[in-house]
C-alpha atoms as a PDB file:
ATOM      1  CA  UNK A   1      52.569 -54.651  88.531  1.00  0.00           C
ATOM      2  CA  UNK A   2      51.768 -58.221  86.591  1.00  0.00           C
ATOM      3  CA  UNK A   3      49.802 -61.006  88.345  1.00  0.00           C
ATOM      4  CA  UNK A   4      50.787 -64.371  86.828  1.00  0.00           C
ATOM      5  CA  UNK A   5      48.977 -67.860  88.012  1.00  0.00           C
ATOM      6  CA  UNK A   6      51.233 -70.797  87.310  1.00  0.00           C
ATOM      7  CA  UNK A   7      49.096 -74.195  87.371  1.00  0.00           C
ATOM      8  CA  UNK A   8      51.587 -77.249  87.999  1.00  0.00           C
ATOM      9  CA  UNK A   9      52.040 -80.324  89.755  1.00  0.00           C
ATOM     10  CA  UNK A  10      55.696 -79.802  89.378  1.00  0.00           C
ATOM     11  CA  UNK A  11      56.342 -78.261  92.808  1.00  0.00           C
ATOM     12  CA  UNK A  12      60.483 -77.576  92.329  1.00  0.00           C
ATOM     13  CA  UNK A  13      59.258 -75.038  89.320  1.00  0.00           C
ATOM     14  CA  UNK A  14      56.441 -73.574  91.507  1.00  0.00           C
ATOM     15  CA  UNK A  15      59.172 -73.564  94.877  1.00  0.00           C
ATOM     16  CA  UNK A  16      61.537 -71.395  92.200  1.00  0.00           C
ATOM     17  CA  UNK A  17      59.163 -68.946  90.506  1.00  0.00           C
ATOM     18  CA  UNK A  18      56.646 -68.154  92.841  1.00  0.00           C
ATOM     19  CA  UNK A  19      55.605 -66.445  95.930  1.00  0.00           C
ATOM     20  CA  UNK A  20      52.762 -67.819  97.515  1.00  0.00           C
ATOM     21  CA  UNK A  21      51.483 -71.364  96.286  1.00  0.00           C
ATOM     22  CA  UNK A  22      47.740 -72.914  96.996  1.00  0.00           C
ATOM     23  CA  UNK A  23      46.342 -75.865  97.039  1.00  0.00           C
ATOM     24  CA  UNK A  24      43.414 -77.556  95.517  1.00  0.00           C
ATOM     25  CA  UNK A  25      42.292 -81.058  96.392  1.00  0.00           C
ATOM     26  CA  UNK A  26      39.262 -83.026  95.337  1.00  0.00           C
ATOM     27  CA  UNK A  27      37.850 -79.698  93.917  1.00  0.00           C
ATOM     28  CA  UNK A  28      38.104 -78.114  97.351  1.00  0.00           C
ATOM     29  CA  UNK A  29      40.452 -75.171  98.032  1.00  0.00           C
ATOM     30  CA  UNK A  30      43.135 -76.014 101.199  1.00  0.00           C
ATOM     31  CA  UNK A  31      44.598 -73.114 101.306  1.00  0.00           C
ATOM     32  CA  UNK A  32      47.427 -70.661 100.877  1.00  0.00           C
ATOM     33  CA  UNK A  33      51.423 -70.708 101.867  1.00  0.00           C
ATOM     34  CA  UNK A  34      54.116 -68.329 101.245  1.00  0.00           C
ATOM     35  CA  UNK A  35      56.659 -70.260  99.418  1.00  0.00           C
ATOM     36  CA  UNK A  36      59.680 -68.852 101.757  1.00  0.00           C
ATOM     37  CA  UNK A  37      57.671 -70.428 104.709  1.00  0.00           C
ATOM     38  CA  UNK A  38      56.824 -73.628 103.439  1.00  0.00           C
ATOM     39  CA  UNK A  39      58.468 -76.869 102.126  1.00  0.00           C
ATOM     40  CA  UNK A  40      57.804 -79.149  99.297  1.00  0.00           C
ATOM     41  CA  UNK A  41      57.069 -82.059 101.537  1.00  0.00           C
ATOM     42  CA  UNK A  42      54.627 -80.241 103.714  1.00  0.00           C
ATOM     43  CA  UNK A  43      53.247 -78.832 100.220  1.00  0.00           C
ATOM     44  CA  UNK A  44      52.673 -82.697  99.003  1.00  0.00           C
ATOM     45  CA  UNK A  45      51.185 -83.514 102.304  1.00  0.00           C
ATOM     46  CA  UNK A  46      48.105 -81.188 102.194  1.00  0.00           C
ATOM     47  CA  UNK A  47      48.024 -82.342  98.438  1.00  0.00           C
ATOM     48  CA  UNK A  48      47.260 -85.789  99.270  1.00  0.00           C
ATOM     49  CA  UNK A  49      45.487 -85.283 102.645  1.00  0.00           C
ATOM     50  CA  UNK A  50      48.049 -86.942 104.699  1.00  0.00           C
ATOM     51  CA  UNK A  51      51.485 -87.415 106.028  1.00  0.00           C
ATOM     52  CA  UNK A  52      53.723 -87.707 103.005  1.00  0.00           C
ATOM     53  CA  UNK A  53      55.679 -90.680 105.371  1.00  0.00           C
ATOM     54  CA  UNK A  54      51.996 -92.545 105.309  1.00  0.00           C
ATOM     55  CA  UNK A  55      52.248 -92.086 101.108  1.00  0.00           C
ATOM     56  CA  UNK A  56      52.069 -95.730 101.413  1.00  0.00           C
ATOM     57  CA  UNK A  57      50.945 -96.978 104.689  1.00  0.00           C
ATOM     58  CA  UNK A  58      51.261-100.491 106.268  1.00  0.00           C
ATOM     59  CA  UNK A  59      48.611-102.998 105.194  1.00  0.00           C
ATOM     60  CA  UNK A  60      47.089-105.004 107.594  1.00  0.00           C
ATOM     61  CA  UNK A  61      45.948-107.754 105.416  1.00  0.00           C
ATOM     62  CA  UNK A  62      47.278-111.129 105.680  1.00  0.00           C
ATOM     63  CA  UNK A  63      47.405-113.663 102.661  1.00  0.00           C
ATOM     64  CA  UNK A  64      48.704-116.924 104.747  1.00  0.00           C
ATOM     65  CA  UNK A  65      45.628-118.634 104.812  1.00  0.00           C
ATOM     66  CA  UNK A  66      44.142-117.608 100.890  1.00  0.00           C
ATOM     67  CA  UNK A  67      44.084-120.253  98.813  1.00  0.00           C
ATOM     68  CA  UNK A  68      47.626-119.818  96.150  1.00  0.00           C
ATOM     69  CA  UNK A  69      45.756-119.054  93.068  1.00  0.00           C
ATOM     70  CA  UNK A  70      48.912-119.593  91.065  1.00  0.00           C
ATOM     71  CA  UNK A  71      52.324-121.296  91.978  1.00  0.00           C
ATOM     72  CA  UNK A  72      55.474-121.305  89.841  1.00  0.00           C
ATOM     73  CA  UNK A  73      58.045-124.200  90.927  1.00  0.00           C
ATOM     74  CA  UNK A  74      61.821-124.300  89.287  1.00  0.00           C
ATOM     75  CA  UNK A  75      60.545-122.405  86.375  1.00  0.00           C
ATOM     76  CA  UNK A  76      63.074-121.915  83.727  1.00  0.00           C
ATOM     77  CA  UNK A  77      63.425-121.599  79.885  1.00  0.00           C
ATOM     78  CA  UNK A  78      65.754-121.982  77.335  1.00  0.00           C
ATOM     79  CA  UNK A  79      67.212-118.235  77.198  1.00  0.00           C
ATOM     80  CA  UNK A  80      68.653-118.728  80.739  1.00  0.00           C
ATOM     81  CA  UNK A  81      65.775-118.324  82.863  1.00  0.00           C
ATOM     82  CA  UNK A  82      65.897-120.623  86.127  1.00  0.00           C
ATOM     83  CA  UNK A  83      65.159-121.970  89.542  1.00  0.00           C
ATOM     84  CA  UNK A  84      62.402-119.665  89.573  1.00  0.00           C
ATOM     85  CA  UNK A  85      59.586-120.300  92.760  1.00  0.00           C
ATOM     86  CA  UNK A  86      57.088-118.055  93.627  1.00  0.00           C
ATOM     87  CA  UNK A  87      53.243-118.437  94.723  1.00  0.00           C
ATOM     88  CA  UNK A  88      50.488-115.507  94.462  1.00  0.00           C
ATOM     89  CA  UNK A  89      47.613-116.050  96.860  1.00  0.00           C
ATOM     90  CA  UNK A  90      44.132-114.697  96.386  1.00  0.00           C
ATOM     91  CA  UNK A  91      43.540-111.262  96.976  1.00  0.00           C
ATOM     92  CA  UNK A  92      47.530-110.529  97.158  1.00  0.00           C
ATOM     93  CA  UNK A  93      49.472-108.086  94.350  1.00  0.00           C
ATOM     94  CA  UNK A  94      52.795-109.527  94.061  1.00  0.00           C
ATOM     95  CA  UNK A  95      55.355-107.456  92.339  1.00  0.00           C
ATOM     96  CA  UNK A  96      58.616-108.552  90.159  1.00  0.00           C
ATOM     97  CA  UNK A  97      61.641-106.210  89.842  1.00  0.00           C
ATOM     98  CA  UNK A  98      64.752-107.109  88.233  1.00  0.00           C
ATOM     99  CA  UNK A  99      67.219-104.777  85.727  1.00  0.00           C
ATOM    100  CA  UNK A 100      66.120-104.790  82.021  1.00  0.00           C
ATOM    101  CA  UNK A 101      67.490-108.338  80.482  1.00  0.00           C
ATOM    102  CA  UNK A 102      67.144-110.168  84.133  1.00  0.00           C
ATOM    103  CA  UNK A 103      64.546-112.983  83.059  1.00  0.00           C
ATOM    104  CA  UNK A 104      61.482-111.141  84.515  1.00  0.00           C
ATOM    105  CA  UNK A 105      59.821-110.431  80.773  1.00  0.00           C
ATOM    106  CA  UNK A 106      60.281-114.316  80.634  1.00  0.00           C
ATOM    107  CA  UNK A 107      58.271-115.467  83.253  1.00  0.00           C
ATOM    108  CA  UNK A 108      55.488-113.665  81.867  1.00  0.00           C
ATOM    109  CA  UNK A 109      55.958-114.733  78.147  1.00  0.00           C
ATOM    110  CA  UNK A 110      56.026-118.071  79.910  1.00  0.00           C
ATOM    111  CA  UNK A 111      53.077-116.961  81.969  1.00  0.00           C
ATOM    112  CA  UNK A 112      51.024-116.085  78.883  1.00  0.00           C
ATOM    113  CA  UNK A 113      51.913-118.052  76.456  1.00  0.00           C
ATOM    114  CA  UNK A 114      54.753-116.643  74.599  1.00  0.00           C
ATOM    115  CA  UNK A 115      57.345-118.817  75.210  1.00  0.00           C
ATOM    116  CA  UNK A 116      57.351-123.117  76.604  1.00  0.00           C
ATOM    117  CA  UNK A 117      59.274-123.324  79.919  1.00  0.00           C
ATOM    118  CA  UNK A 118      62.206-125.972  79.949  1.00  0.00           C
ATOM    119  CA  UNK A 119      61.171-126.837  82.664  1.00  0.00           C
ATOM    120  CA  UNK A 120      59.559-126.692  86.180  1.00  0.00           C
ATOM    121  CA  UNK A 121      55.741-126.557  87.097  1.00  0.00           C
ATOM    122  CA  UNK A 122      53.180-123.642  86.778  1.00  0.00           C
ATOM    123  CA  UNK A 123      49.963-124.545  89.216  1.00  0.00           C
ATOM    124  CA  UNK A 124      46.740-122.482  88.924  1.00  0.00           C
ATOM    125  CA  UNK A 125      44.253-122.968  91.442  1.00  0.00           C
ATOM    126  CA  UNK A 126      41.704-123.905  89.366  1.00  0.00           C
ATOM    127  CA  UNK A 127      43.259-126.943  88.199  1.00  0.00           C
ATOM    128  CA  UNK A 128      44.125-125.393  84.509  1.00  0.00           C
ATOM    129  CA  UNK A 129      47.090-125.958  82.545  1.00  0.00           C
ATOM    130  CA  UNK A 130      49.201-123.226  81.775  1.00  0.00           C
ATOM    131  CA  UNK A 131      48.220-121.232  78.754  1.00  0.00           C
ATOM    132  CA  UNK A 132      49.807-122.434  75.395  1.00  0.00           C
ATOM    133  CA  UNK A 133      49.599-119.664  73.337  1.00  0.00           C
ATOM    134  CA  UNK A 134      47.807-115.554  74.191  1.00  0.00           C
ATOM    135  CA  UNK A 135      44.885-116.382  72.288  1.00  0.00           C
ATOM    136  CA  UNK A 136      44.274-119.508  74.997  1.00  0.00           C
ATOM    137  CA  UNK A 137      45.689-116.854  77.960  1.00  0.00           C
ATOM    138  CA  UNK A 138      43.105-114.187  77.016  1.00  0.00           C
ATOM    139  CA  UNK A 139      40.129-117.112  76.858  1.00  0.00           C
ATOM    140  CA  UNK A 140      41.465-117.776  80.360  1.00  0.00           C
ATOM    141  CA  UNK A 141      40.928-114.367  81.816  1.00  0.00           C
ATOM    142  CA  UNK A 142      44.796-113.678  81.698  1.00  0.00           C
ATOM    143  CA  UNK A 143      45.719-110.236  80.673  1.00  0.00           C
ATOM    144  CA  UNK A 144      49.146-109.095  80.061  1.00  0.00           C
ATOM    145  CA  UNK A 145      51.014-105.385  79.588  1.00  0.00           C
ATOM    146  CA  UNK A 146      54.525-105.988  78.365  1.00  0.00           C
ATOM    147  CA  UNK A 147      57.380-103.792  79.032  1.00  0.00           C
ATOM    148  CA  UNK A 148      57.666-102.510  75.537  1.00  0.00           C
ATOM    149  CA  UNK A 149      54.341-101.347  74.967  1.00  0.00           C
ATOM    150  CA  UNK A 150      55.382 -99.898  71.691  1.00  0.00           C
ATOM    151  CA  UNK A 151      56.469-102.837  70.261  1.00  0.00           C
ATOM    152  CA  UNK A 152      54.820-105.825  71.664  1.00  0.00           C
ATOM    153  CA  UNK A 153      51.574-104.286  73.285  1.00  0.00           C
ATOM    154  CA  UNK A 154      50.172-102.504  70.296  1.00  0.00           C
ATOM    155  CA  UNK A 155      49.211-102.730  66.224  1.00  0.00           C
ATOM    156  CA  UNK A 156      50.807 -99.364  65.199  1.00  0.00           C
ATOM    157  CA  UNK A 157      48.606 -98.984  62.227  1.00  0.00           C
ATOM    158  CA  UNK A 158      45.471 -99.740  64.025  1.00  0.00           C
ATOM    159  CA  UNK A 159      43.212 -97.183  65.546  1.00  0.00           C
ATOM    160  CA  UNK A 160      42.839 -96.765  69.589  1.00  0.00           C
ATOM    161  CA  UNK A 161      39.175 -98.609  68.658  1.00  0.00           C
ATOM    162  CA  UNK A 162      40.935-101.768  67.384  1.00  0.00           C
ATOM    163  CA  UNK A 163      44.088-102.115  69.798  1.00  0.00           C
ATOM    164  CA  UNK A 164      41.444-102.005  72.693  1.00  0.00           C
ATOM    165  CA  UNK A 165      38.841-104.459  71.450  1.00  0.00           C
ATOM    166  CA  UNK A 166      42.059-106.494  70.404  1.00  0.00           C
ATOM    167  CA  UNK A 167      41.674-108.962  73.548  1.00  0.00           C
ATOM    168  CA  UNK A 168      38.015-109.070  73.255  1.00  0.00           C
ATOM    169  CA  UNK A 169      37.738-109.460  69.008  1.00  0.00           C
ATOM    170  CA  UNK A 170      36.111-113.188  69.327  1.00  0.00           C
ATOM    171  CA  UNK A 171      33.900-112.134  71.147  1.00  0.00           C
ATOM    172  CA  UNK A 172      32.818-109.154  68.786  1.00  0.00           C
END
């Protein structure tokens, strides 16, 4: 004789407890399923308003003919990193994976300043030379989120106010 609503986006706790679920998307009610005739996956697909296959559909943009608004060639540094070639073009999101301790942190330190490459070439397209230091990234637009946020992306004893207006505090 008890009602309960459960609000979650944890869909394996609602699947166990409940009997019916509903959906809400965009502040507009989809509707209503009975949890024994429905699946998680065709819960998640009314929940983002499409096929959860299409989740992340194809793009149809091409980069070929941008102009390569940053080039790294043979890039390596003295703790081990090497050989490293890659080009981003304008308007393309290039991602980096690699296990933790793999060299990727280093092409960004190298990237931004943190650390002087051993050797090979870092191109940007407008002619620049690579940024010496953060302080001389940051004047150049460059903006950088590190993979220990904790301990390299933030002054612990500083306010929110102060770590956010860190990157702009010349300016202030």
């Amino acid at each position: 004789g008890i009602t309960i609503i459960y609000v979650s986006h944890r869909l394996e706790e609602v699947f166990s407890i409940s009997d019916r679920i509903s959906v809400v998307r965009d502040g507009k009610y989809q509707g209503t399923w009975k949890i024994a005739e429905s699946t998680i996956p065709q819960i998640i697909s009314v929940m983002i308003g499409r096929k959860l296959e299409d989740a992340f559909p194809a793009r149809n943009e091409t980069f070929s003919d941008a102009p390569v608004m940053l080039a790294a060639e043979g890039l390596a540094t003295a703790h081990g990193l090497e050989g490293v070639d890659f080009a981003v073009r304008a308007g393309e999101i290039v991602g980096f994976a690699g296990l933790e301790g793999s060299g990727i942190d280093q092409i960004f330190d190298v990237l931004f300043g943190l650390e002087t490459p051993s050797g090979g070439t870092i191109r940007y397209h407008s002619g620049e030379d690579r940024p010496r230091t953060p302080f001389d990234a940051i004047r150049k637009g460059l903006g950088m989120v590190p993979a220990n946020r904790r301990e390299e992306g933030l002054m612990l004893p500083w306010s929110i106010r102060r770590n956010t207006s860190l990157a702009v505090l010349d300016r202030l």
